[in-house]
C-alpha atoms as a PDB file:
ATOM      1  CA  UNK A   1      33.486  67.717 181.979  1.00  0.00           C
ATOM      2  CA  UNK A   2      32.931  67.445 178.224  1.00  0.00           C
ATOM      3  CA  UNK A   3      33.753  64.777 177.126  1.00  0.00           C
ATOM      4  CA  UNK A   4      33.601  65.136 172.942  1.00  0.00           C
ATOM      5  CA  UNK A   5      36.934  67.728 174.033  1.00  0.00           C
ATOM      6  CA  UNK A   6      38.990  64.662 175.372  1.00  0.00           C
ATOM      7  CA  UNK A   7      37.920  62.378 172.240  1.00  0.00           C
ATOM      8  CA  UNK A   8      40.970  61.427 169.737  1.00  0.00           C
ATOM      9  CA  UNK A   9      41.415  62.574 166.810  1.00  0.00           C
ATOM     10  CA  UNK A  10      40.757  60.453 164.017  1.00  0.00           C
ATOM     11  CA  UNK A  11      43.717  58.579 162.606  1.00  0.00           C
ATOM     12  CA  UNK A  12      44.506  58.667 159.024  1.00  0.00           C
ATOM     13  CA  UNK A  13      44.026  55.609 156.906  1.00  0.00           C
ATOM     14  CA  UNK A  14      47.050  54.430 154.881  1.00  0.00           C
ATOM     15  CA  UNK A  15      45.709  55.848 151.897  1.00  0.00           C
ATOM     16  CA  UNK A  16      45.426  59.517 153.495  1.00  0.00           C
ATOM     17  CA  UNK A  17      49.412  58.969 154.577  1.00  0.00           C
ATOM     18  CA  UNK A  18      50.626  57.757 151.284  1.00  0.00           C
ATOM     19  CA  UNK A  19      52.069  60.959 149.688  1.00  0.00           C
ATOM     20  CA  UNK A  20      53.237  60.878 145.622  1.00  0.00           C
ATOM     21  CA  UNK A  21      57.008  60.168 145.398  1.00  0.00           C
ATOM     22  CA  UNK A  22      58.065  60.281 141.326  1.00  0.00           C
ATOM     23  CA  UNK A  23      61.354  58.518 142.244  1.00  0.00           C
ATOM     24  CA  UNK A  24      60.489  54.820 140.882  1.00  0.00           C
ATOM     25  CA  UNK A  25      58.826  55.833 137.734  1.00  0.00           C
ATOM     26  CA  UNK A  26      61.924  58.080 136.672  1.00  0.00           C
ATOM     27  CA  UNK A  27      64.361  54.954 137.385  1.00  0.00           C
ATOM     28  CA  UNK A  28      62.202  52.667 135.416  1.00  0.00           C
ATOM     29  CA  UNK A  29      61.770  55.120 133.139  1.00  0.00           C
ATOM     30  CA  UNK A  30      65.455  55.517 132.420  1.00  0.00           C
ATOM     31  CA  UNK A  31      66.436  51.913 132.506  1.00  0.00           C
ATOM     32  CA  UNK A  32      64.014  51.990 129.664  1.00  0.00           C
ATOM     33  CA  UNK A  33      65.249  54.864 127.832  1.00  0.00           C
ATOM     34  CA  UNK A  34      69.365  53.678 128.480  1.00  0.00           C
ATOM     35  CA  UNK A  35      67.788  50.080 126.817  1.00  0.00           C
ATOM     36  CA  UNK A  36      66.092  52.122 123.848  1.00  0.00           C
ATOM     37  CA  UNK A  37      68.990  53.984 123.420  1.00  0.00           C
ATOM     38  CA  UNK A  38      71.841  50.795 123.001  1.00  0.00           C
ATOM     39  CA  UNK A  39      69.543  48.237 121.940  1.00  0.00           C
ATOM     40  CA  UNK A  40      67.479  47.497 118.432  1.00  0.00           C
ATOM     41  CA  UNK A  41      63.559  48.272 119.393  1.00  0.00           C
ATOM     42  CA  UNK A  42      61.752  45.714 117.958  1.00  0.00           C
ATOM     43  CA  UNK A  43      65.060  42.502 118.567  1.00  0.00           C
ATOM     44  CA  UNK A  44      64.197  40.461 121.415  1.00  0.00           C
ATOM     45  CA  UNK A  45      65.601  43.032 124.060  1.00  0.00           C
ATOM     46  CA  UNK A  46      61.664  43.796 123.710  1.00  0.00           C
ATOM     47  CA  UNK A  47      61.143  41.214 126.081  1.00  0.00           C
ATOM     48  CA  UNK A  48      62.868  43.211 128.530  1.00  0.00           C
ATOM     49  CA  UNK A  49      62.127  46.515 127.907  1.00  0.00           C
ATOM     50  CA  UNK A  50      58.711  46.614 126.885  1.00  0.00           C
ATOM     51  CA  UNK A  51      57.530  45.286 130.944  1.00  0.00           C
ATOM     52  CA  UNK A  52      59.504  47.629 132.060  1.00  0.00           C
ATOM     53  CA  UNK A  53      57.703  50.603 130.232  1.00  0.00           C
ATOM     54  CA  UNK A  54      54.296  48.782 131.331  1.00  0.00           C
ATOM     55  CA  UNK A  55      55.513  49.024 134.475  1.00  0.00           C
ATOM     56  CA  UNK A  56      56.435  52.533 134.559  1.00  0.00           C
ATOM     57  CA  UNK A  57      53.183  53.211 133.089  1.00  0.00           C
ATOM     58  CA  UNK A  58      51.457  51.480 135.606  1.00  0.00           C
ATOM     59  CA  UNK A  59      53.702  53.120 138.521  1.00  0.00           C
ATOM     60  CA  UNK A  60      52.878  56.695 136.519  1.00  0.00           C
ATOM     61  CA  UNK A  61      48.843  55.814 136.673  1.00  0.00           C
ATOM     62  CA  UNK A  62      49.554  55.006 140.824  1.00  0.00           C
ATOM     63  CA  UNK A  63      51.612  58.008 141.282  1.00  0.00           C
ATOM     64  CA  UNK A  64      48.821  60.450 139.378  1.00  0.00           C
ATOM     65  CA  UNK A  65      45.933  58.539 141.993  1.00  0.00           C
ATOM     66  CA  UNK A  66      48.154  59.489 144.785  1.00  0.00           C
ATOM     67  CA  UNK A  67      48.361  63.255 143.992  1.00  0.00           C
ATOM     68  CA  UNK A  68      44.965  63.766 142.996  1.00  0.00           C
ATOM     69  CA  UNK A  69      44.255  62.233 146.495  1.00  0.00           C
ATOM     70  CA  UNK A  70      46.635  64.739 148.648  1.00  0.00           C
ATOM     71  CA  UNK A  71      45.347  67.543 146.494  1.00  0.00           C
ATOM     72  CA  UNK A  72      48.990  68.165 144.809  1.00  0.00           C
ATOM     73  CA  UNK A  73      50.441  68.758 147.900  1.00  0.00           C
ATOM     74  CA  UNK A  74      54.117  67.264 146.608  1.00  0.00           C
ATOM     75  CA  UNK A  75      57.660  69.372 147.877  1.00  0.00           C
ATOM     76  CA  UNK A  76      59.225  70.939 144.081  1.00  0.00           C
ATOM     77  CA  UNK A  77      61.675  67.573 143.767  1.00  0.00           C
ATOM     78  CA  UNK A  78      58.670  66.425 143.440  1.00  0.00           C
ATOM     79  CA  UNK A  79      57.246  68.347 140.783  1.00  0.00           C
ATOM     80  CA  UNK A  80      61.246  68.064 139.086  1.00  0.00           C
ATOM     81  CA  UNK A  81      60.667  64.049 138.997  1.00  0.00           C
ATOM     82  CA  UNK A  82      57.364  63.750 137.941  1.00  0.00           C
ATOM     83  CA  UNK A  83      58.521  66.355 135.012  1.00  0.00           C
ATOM     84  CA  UNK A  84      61.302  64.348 134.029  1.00  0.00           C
ATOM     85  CA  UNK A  85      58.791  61.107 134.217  1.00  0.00           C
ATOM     86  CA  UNK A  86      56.444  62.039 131.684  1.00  0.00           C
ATOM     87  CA  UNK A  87      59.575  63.847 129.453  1.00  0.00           C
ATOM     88  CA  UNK A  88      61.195  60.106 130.006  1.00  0.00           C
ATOM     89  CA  UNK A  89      57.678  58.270 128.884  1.00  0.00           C
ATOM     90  CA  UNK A  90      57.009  61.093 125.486  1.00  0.00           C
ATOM     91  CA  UNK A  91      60.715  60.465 124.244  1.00  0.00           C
ATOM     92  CA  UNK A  92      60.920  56.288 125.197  1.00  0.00           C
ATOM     93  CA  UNK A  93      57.242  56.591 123.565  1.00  0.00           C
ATOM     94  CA  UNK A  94      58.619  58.234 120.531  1.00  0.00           C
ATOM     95  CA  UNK A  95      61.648  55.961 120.203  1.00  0.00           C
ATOM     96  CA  UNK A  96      59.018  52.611 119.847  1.00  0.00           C
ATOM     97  CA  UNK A  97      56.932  54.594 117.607  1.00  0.00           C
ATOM     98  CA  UNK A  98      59.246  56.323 115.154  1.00  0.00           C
ATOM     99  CA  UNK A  99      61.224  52.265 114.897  1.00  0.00           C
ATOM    100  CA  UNK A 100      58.853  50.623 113.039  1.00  0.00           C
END
Protein backbone atom coordinates (compact mmCIF):
# COMPACT_ATOMS: atom_id res chain seq x y z
CA UNK A 1 0.00 0.00 0.00
CA UNK A 2 1.25 3.48 -0.88
CA UNK A 3 0.87 5.45 1.35
CA UNK A 4 1.76 9.23 -0.25
CA UNK A 5 -1.92 8.12 -2.31
CA UNK A 6 -3.92 8.17 1.07
CA UNK A 7 -2.11 11.55 2.28
CA UNK A 8 -4.56 14.78 2.51
CA UNK A 9 -4.56 17.27 0.55
CA UNK A 10 -3.22 20.37 1.71
CA UNK A 11 -5.71 22.83 3.15
CA UNK A 12 -5.83 26.31 2.01
CA UNK A 13 -4.71 29.08 4.28
CA UNK A 14 -7.21 31.92 4.87
CA UNK A 15 -5.47 34.04 2.59
CA UNK A 16 -5.79 31.42 -0.44
CA UNK A 17 -9.85 31.37 0.51
CA UNK A 18 -10.33 35.04 0.71
CA UNK A 19 -11.72 35.90 -2.78
CA UNK A 20 -12.12 39.96 -3.90
CA UNK A 21 -15.71 41.13 -3.19
CA UNK A 22 -16.01 45.12 -4.50
CA UNK A 23 -19.25 45.43 -2.45
CA UNK A 24 -17.84 47.60 0.64
CA UNK A 25 -15.72 49.92 -1.32
CA UNK A 26 -18.75 50.88 -3.70
CA UNK A 27 -21.01 51.61 -0.44
CA UNK A 28 -18.34 53.68 1.09
CA UNK A 29 -17.71 55.02 -1.94
CA UNK A 30 -21.22 56.31 -2.44
CA UNK A 31 -21.89 57.47 1.05
CA UNK A 32 -19.00 59.62 0.06
CA UNK A 33 -20.12 60.75 -3.20
CA UNK A 34 -24.17 61.31 -1.77
CA UNK A 35 -22.02 63.60 1.12
CA UNK A 36 -19.99 65.44 -1.77
CA UNK A 37 -22.91 65.88 -3.59
CA UNK A 38 -25.35 67.77 -0.60
CA UNK A 39 -22.69 69.05 1.46
CA UNK A 40 -19.96 72.13 1.05
CA UNK A 41 -16.37 70.22 0.50
CA UNK A 42 -14.12 71.95 2.46
CA UNK A 43 -17.20 72.97 5.79
CA UNK A 44 -16.70 70.72 8.57
CA UNK A 45 -18.78 67.78 6.95
CA UNK A 46 -14.92 67.10 6.01
CA UNK A 47 -14.63 65.53 9.18
CA UNK A 48 -16.93 63.00 8.05
CA UNK A 49 -16.37 62.48 4.70
CA UNK A 50 -12.85 62.72 4.21
CA UNK A 51 -12.32 59.07 6.66
CA UNK A 52 -14.66 57.74 4.82
CA UNK A 53 -12.81 58.23 1.38
CA UNK A 54 -9.52 57.05 3.36
CA UNK A 55 -11.31 54.28 4.11
CA UNK A 56 -12.52 53.37 0.81
CA UNK A 57 -9.13 53.90 -0.36
CA UNK A 58 -7.75 51.70 2.00
CA UNK A 59 -10.62 48.95 1.37
CA UNK A 60 -9.75 49.62 -2.66
CA UNK A 61 -5.75 48.92 -1.88
CA UNK A 62 -7.14 45.42 0.16
CA UNK A 63 -9.49 44.53 -2.51
CA UNK A 64 -6.62 45.04 -5.48
CA UNK A 65 -4.10 42.57 -2.95
CA UNK A 66 -6.87 40.13 -2.96
CA UNK A 67 -7.25 39.82 -6.78
CA UNK A 68 -3.78 39.93 -7.66
CA UNK A 69 -3.60 36.95 -5.16
CA UNK A 70 -6.53 34.69 -6.84
CA UNK A 71 -5.11 35.63 -10.20
CA UNK A 72 -8.43 37.76 -11.20
CA UNK A 73 -10.46 34.98 -10.80
CA UNK A 74 -13.70 37.36 -9.67
CA UNK A 75 -17.58 36.27 -11.20
CA UNK A 76 -18.55 39.68 -13.80
CA UNK A 77 -20.61 41.44 -10.62
CA UNK A 78 -17.51 41.48 -9.70
CA UNK A 79 -15.79 43.12 -12.37
CA UNK A 80 -19.38 45.59 -12.51
CA UNK A 81 -18.45 46.72 -8.72
CA UNK A 82 -15.00 47.14 -8.84
CA UNK A 83 -15.82 49.36 -12.17
CA UNK A 84 -18.19 51.41 -10.48
CA UNK A 85 -15.49 51.68 -7.40
CA UNK A 86 -12.81 53.31 -9.11
CA UNK A 87 -15.62 55.50 -11.43
CA UNK A 88 -16.99 56.39 -7.65
CA UNK A 89 -13.19 57.27 -6.33
CA UNK A 90 -12.15 59.50 -10.06
CA UNK A 91 -15.50 61.58 -9.74
CA UNK A 92 -15.52 61.94 -5.47
CA UNK A 93 -11.65 62.65 -6.34
CA UNK A 94 -12.58 65.29 -8.79
CA UNK A 95 -15.29 66.86 -6.64
CA UNK A 96 -12.37 67.63 -3.62
CA UNK A 97 -10.08 68.74 -6.24
CA UNK A 98 -12.05 71.00 -8.56
CA UNK A 99 -13.60 72.81 -4.72
CA UNK A 100 -10.79 74.55 -3.78
Amino acid sequence: MNKSSNAPAPHPTDEEKQKPGWGVPVVVLGVVALLLRVVDVWSWWALLWAPLFLLALVLMAFEWRLLARSRRRMGGLDWVLMVVAHLGCAASLAVVLGAS
